[in-house]
N, C-alpha and C. Protein backbone atom coordinates (compact mmCIF):
# COMPACT_ATOMS: atom_id res chain seq x y z
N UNK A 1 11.98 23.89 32.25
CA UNK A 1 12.70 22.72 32.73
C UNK A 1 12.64 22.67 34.25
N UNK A 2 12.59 21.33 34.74
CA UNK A 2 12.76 21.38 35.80
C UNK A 2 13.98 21.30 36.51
N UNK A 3 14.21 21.19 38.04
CA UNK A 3 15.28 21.75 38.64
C UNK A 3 16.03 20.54 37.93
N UNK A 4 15.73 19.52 37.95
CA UNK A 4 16.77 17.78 38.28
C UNK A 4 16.78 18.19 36.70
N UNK A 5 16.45 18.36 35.94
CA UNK A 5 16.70 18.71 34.59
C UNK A 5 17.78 19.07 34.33
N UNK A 6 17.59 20.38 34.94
CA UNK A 6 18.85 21.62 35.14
C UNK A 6 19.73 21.15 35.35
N UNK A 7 20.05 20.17 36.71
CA UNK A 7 20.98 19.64 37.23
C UNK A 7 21.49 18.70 36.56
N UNK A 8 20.85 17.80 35.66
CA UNK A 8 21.34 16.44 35.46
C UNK A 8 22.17 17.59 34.07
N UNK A 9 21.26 18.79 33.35
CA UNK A 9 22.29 19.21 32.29
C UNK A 9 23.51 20.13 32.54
N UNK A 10 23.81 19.83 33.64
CA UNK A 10 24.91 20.96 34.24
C UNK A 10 26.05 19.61 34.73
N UNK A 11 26.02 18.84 34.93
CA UNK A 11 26.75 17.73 35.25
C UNK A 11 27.01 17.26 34.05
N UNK A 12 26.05 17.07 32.88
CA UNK A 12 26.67 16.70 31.30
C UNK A 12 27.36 17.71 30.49
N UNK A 13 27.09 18.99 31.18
CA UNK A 13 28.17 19.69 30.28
C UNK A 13 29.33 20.17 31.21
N UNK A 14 29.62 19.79 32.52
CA UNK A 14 30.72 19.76 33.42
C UNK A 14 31.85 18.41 32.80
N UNK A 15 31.11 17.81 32.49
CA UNK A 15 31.73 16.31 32.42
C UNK A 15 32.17 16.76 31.22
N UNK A 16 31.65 17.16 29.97
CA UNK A 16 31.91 17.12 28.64
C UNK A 16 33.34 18.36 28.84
N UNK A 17 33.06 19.27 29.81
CA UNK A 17 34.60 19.84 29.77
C UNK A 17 35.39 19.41 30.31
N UNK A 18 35.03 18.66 31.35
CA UNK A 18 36.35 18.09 31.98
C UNK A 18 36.85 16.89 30.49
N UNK A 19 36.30 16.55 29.83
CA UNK A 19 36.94 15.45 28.96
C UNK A 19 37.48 16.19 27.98
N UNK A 20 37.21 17.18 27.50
CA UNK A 20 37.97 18.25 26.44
C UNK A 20 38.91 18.73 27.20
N UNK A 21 39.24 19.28 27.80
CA UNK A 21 40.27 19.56 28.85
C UNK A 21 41.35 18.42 29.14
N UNK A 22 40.90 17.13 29.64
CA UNK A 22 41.44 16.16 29.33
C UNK A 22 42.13 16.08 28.20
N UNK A 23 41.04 16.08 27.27
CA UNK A 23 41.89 15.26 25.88
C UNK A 23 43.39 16.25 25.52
N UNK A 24 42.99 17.71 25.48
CA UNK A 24 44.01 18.74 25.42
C UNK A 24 45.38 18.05 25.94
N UNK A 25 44.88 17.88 27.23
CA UNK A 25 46.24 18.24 28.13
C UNK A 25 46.84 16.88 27.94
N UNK A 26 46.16 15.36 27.53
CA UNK A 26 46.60 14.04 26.63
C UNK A 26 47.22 14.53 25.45
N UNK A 27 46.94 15.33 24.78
CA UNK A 27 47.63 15.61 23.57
C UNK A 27 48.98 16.51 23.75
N UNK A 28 48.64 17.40 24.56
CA UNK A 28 50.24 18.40 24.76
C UNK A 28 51.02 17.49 25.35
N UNK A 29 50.65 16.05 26.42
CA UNK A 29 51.53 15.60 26.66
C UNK A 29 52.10 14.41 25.76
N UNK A 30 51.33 14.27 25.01
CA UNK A 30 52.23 13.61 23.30
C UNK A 30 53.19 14.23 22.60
N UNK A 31 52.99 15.49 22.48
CA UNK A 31 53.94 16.11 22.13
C UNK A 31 54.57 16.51 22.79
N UNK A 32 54.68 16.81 24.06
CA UNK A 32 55.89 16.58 24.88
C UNK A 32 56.78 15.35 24.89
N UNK A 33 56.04 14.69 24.86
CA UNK A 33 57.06 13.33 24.75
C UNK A 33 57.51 13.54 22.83
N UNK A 34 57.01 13.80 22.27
CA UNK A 34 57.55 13.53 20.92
C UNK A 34 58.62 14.33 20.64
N UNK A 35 58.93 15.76 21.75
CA UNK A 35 60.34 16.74 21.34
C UNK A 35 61.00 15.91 23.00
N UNK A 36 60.84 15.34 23.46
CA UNK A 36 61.42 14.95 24.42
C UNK A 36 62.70 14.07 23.70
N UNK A 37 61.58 13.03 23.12
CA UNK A 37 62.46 11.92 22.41
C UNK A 37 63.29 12.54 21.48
N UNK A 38 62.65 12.77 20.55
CA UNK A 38 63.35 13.47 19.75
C UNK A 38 64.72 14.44 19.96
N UNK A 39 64.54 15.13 20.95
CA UNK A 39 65.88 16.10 21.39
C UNK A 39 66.45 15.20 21.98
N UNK A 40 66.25 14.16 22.75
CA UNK A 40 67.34 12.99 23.53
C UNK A 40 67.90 12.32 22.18
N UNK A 41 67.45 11.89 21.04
CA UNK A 41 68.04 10.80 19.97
C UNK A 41 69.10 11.56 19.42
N UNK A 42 68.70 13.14 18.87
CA UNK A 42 69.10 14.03 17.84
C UNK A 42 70.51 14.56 19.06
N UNK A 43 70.71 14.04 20.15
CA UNK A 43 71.75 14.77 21.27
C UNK A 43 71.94 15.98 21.30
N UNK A 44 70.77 16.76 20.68
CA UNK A 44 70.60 18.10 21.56
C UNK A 44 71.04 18.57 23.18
N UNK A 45 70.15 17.25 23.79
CA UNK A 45 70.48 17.37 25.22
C UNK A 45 71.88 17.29 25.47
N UNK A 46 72.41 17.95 26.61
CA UNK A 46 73.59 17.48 27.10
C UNK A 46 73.44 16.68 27.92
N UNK A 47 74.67 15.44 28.48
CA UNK A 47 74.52 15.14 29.78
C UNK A 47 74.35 15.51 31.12
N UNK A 48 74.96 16.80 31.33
CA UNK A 48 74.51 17.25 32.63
C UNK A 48 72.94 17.67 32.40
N UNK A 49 72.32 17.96 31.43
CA UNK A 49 71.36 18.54 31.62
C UNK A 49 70.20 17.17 31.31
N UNK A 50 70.39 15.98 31.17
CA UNK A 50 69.73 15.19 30.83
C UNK A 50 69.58 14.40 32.15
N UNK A 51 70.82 14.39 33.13
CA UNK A 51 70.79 13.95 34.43
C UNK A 51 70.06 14.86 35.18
N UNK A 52 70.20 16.07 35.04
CA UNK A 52 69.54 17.26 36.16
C UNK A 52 67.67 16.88 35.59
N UNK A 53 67.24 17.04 34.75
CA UNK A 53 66.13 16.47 34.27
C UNK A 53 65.52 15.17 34.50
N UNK A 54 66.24 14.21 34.55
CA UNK A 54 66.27 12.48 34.78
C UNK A 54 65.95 12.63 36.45
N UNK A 55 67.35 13.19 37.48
CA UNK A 55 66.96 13.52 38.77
C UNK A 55 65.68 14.42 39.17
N UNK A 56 65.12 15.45 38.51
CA UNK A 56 64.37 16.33 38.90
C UNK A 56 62.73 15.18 38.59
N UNK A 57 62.89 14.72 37.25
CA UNK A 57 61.35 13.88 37.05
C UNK A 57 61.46 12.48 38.17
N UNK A 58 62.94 12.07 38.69
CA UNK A 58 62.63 11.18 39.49
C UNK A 58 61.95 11.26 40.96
N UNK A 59 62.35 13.15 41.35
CA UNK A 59 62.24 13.20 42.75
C UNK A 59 60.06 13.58 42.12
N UNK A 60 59.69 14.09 41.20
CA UNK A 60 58.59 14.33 41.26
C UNK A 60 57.91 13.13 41.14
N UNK A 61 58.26 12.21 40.34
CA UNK A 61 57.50 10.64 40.26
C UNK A 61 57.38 10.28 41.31
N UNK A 62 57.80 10.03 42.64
CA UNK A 62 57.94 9.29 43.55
C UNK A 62 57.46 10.82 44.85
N UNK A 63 57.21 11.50 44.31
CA UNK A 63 56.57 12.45 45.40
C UNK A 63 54.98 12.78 44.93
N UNK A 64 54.19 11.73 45.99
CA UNK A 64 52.87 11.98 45.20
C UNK A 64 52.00 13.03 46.34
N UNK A 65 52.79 13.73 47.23
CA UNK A 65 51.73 14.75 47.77
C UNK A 65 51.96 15.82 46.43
N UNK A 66 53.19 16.45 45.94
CA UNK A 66 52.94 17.34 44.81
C UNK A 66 52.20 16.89 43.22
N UNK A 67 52.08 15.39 43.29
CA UNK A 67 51.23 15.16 41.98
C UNK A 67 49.72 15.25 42.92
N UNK A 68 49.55 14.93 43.90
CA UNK A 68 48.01 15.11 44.64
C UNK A 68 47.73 16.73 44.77
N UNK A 69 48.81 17.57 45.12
CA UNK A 69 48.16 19.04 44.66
C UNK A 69 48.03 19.32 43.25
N UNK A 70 48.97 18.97 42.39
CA UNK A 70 48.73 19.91 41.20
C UNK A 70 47.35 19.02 40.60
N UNK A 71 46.86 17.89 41.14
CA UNK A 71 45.67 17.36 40.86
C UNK A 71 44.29 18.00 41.36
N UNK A 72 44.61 18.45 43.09
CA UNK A 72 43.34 19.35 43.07
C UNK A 72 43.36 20.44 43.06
N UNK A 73 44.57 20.99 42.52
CA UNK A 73 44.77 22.82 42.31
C UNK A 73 43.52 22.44 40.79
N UNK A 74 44.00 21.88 39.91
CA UNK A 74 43.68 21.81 38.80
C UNK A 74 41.97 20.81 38.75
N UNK A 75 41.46 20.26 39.40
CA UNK A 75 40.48 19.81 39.51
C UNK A 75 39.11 20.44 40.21
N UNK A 76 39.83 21.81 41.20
CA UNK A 76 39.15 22.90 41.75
C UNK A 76 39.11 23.75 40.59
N UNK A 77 39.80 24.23 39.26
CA UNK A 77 39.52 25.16 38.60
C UNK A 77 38.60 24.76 37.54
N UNK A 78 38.73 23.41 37.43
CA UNK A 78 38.35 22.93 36.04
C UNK A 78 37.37 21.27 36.05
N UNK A 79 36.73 21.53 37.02
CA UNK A 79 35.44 20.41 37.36
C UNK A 79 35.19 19.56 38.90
N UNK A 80 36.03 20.19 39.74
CA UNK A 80 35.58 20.15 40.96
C UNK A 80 35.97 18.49 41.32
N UNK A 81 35.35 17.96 42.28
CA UNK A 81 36.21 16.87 42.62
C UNK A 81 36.50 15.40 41.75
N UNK A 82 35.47 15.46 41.13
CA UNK A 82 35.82 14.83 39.86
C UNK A 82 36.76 14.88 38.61
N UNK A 83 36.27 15.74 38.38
CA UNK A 83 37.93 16.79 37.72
C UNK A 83 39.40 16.49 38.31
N UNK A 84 39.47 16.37 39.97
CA UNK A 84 40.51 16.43 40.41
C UNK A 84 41.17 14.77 40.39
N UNK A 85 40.03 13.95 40.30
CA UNK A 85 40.07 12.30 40.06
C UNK A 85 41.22 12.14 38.70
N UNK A 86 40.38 12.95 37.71
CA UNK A 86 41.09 12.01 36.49
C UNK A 86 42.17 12.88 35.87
N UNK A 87 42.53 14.16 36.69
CA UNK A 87 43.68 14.77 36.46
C UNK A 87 44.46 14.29 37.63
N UNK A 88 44.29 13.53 38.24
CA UNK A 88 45.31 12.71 39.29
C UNK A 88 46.13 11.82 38.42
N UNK A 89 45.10 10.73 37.84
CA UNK A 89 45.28 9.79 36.90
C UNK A 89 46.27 10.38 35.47
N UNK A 90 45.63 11.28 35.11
CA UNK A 90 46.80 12.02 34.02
C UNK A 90 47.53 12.35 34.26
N UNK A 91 48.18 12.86 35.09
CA UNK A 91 49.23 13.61 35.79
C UNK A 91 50.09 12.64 36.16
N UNK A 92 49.82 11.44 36.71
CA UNK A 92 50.37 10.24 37.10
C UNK A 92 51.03 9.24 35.99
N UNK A 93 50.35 9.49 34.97
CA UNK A 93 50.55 9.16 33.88
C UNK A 93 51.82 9.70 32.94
N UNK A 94 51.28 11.51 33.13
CA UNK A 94 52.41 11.99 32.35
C UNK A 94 53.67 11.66 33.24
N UNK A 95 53.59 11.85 34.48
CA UNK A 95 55.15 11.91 34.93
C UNK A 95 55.66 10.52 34.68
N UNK A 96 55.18 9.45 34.85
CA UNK A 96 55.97 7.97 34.50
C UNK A 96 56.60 7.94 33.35
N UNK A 97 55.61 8.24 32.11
CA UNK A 97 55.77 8.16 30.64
C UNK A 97 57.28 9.46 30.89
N UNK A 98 57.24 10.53 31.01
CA UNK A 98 58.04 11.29 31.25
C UNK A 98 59.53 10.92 32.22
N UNK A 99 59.12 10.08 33.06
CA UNK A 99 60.37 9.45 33.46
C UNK A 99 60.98 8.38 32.74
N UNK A 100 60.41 7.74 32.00
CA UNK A 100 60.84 6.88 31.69
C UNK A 100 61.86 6.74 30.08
N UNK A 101 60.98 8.63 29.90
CA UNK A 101 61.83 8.67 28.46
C UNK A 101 62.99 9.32 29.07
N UNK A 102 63.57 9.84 29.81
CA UNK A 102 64.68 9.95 30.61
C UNK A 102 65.32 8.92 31.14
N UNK A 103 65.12 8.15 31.56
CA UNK A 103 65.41 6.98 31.65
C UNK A 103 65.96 6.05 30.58
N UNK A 104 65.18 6.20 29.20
CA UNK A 104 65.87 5.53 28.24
C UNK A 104 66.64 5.98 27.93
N UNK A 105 66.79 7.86 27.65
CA UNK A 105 68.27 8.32 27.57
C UNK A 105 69.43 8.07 28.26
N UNK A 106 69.20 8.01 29.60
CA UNK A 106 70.14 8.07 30.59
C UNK A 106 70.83 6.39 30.07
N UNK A 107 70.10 5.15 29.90
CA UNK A 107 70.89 3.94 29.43
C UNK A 107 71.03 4.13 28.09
N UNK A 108 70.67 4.88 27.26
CA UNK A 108 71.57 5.11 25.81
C UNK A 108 72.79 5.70 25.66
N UNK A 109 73.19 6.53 26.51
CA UNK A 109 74.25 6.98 26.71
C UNK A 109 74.93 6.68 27.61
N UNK A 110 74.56 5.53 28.08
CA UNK A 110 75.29 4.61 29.17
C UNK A 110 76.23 5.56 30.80
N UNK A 111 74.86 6.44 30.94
CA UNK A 111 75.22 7.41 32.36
C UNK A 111 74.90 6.62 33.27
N UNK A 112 75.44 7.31 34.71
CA UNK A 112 74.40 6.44 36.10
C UNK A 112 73.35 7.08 36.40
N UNK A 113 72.28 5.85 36.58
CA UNK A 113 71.05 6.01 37.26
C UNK A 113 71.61 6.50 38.45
């Protein structure tokens, strides 16, 4: 094989892990949200601890230099700057979806935002 060979098959199987890797870490965060909800409906949670949680995902949603590191901590281990692109995007993702199911608790139980 030649070199551009080499290369073009080292970029298709970089890519193919960064998307398995992806899909993983899309799926754990389904099921995070699915015992999320679930422990907020079933009132497992307490209120103080549903506010300390609600406050803690609000100060990380809205702080995007720590979603921009844990994007290229994790994009340096696991596909380089590309990698660090679409674990920006996921990460950005999980924390909203993640705030927001806090958020629906916090108005089901009629606490303050």
């Amino acid at each position: 094989m030649s070199n551009a060979q080499q290369f073009l098959m080292f970029i298709g199987i970089m890519s193919c892990i960064i998307l398995i890797f992806c899909s993983f870490i899309y799926l754990l965060m389904k099921l995070y949200m699915f015992v999320v909800k679930s422990t907020i409906k079933n009132s497992k949670l307490t209120d103080e601890r549903l506010t300390k949680m609600y406050n803690n995902m609000k100060v990380s949603k809205d702080n995007k230099s720590k979603l921009i590191i844990l994007a290229i901590v994790t994009g340096i281990f696991c596909g380089g700057v590309f990698g660090g692109i679409f674990y920006y995007f996921l990460y950005k993702k999980i924390f909203s979806n993640t705030y927001e199911l806090y958020k629906q608790g916090m108005i089901e139980r009629n606490l303050p935002l």
